[in-house]
Each structure stands twice: as structure tokens, then as C-alpha cells.
Protein backbone atom coordinates (compact mmCIF):
# COMPACT_ATOMS: atom_id res chain seq x y z
CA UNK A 1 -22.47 17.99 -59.83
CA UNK A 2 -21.56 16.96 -63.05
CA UNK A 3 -20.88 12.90 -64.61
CA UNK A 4 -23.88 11.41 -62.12
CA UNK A 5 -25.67 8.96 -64.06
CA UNK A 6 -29.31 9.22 -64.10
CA UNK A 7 -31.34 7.42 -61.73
CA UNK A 8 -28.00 6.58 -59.88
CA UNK A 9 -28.77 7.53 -55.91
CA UNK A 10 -25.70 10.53 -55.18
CA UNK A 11 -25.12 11.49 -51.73
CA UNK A 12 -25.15 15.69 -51.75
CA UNK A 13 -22.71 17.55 -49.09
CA UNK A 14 -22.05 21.21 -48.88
CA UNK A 15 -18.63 22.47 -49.16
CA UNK A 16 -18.96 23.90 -45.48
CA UNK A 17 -15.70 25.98 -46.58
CA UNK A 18 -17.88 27.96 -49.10
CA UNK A 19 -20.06 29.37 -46.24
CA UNK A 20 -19.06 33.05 -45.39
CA UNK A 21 -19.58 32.47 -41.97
CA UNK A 22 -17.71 29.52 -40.34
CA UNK A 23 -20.50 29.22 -37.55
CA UNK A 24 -22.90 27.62 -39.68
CA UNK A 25 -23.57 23.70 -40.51
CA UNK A 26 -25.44 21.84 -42.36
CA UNK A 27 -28.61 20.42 -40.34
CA UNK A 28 -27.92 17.11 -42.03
CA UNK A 29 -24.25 16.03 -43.15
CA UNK A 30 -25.81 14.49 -46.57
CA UNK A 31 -28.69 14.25 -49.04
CA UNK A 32 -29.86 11.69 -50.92
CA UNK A 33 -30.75 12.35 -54.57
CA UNK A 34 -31.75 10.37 -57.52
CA UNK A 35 -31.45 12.74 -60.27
CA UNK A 36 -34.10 12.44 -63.43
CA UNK A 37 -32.45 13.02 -66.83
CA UNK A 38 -32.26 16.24 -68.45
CA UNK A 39 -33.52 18.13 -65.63
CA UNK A 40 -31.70 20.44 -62.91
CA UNK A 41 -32.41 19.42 -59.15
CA UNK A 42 -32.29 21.76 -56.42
CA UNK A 43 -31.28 20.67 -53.33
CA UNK A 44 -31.77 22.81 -50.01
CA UNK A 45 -30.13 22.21 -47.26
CA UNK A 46 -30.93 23.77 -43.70
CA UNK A 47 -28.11 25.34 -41.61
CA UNK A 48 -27.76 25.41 -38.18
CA UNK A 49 -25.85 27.64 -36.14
CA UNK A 50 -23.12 26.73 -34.06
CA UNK A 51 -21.53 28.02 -30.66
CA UNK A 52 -18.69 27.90 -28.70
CA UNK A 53 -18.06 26.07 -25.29
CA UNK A 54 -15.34 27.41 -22.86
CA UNK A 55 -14.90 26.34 -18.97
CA UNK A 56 -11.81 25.84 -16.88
CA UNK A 57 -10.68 22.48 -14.73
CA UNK A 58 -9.21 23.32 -11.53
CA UNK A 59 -6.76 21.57 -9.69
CA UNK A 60 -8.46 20.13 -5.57
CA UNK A 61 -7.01 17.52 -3.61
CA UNK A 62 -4.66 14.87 -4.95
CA UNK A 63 -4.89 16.49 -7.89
CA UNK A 64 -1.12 18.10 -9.28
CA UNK A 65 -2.52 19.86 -12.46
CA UNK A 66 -4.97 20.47 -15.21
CA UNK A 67 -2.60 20.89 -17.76
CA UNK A 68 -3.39 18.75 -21.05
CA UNK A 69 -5.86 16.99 -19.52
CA UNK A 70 -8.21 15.30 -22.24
CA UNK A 71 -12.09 16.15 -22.35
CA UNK A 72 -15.20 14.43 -23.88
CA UNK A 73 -18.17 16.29 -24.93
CA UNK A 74 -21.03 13.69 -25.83
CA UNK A 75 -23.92 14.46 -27.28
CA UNK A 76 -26.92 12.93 -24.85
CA UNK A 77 -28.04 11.10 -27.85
CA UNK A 78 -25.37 9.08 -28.61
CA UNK A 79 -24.45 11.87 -31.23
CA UNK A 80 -21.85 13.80 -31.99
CA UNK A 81 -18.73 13.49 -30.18
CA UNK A 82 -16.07 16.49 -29.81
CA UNK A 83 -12.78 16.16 -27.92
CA UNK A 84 -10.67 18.79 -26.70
CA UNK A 85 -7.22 19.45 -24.57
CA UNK A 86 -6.89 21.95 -21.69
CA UNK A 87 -4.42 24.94 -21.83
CA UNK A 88 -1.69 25.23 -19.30
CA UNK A 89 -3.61 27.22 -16.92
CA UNK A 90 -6.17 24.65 -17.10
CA UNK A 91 -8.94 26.38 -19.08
CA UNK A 92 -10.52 25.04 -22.37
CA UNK A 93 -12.04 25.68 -25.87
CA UNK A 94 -14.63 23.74 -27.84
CA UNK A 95 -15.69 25.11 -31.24
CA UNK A 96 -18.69 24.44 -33.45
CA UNK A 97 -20.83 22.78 -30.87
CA UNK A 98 -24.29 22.50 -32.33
CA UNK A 99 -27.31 23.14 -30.34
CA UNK A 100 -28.23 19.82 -27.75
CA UNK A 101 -27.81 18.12 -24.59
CA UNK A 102 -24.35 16.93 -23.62
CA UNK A 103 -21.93 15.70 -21.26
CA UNK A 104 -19.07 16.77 -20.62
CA UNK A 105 -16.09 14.27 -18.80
CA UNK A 106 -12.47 13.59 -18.78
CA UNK A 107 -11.37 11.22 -20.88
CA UNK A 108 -10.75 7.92 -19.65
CA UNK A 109 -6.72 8.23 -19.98
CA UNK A 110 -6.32 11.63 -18.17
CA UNK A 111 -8.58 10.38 -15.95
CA UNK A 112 -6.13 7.12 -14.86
CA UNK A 113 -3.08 9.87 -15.66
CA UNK A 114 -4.15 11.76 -12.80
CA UNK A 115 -5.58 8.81 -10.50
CA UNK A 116 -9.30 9.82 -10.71
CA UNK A 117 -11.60 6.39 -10.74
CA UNK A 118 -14.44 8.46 -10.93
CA UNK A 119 -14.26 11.16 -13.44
CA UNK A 120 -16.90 14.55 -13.15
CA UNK A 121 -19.44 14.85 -15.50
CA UNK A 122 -21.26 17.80 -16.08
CA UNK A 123 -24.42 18.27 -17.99
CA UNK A 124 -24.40 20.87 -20.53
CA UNK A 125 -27.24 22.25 -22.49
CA UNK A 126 -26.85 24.84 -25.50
CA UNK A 127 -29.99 26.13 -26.67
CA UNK A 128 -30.09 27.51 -30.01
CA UNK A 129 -31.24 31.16 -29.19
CA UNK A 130 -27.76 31.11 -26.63
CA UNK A 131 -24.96 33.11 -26.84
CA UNK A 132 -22.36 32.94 -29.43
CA UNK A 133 -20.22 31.58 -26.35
CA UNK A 134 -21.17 29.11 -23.49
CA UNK A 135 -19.15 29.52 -20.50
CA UNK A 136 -19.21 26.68 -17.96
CA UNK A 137 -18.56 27.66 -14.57
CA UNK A 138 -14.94 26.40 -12.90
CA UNK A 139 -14.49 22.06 -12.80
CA UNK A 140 -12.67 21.04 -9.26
CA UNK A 141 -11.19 17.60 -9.82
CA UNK A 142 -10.73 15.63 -6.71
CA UNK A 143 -7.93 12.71 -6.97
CA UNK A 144 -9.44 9.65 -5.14
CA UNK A 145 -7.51 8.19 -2.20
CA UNK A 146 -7.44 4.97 -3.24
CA UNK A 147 -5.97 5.62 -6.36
CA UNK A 148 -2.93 7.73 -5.47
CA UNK A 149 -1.81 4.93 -2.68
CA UNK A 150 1.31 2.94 -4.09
């Protein structure tokens, strides 16, 4: 980094588009640094490698389709969030998951959409010594009764 006054705290990121492999992430988004005068600072970051989360929705009772239908993958921590949107055929595609304890739901507007008060969740755990690619096994959603009466 260049024109940081000394002293000043600077918040250090990686350029995660200079990494030759788009699977890796910094461990931490950020570093702190105060840097002295006159000297160079190195800065290491760790990297963490990421994988790839694919599963299917399928359509049971009272349910029409699983096309477009929203998802929410939360980290069990209050974390990281990632959102993704089914394929036609119902099946979907999360990328750069890190390593963790999630759950996975509809979210709260596909879930009215397609009159389901009380939305699946499934737990999902990716270890860091998984595959490159977590598959989830099939999702039945069940419409609720209650719901789909006019």
C-alpha cells in the first residue's frame, strides 16, 4: 500500500481476484495494521478453502413447483449468509461455502409464494477435509392445508 500515514490504523484485504485458484478465502476478511515509519510490514493472511453445495427441492403435496424458489443458507453462528435460486427442474447451486455448520431453508417469500407456513430446514455440516462438492440428498416440500384453503 502506498500514501498510509504512519501510525494511522489501515484495514488490509486481499484482492481475492489475484488468487490462482478461485476456491480459496481469506480466513479473516481484514487486518488491522498500524504501520511504523520507514519500515516494510508483512502481513499474512491465512486461506481457507471453500466448497460447493448442490441438492434438489422436490415438488409433494400442495406443492405445484420448485422452480425459482428462494433458499437461505445460514451459518449456525449467526455468520455468513448465502442465498441462492433453484433451476427449473428444481435443483440448486451454492458456491464458495466455507467450512461450518449451517441451515439451510426457504426463504420466507417463496415460502408464502407457495403456501408453506412452515418451511424445511435442514442441517448441513461441511467439514474442511470434504469433498470439493457437498451434495444434499432430495428436499420434499409439503404445502400445508391450511394455507392453500381460499
Amino acid at each position: 500500500m502506498w500514501n498510509v500515514l504512519p501510525y494511522e490504523a489501515v484495514n488490509v484485504r486481499i484482492d481475492t481476484l489475484s488468487l490462482e485458484d478461485p476456491g480459496w478465502v481469506p480466513a479473516l476478511p481484514a487486518r488491522a495494521l498500524r504501520p511504523s515509519p520507514q519500515q516494510f510490514t508483512k502481513v499474512e493472511f491465512g486461506l481457507v478453502r471453500t466448497r460447493e453445495l448442490t441438492g434438489a427441492l422436490v415438488p409433494g403435496a400442495k406443492v405445484s413447483t420448485t422452480a425459482g424458489v428462494g433458499l437461505v443458507l445460514r451459518d449456525a453462528d449467526g455468520g455468513a449468509t448465502y442465498t441462492a435460486r433453484t433451476f427449473s427442474d428444481g435443483a440448486f447451486y451454492i458456491s464458495r461455502v466455507r467450512p461450518g455448520r449451517y441451515r439451510l431453508t426457504l426463504a420466507r417469500s417463496s415460502a408464502t409464494a407457495l403456501g408453506i407456513a412452515t418451511p424445511p430446514e435442514v442441517e448441513v455440516v461441511i467439514s474442511a477435509d470434504s469433498d470439493t462438492v457437498v451434495e444434499l440428498p432430495s428436499i420434499t416440500l409439503q404445502g400445508d392445508a391450511a394455507a392453500s384453503a381460499p
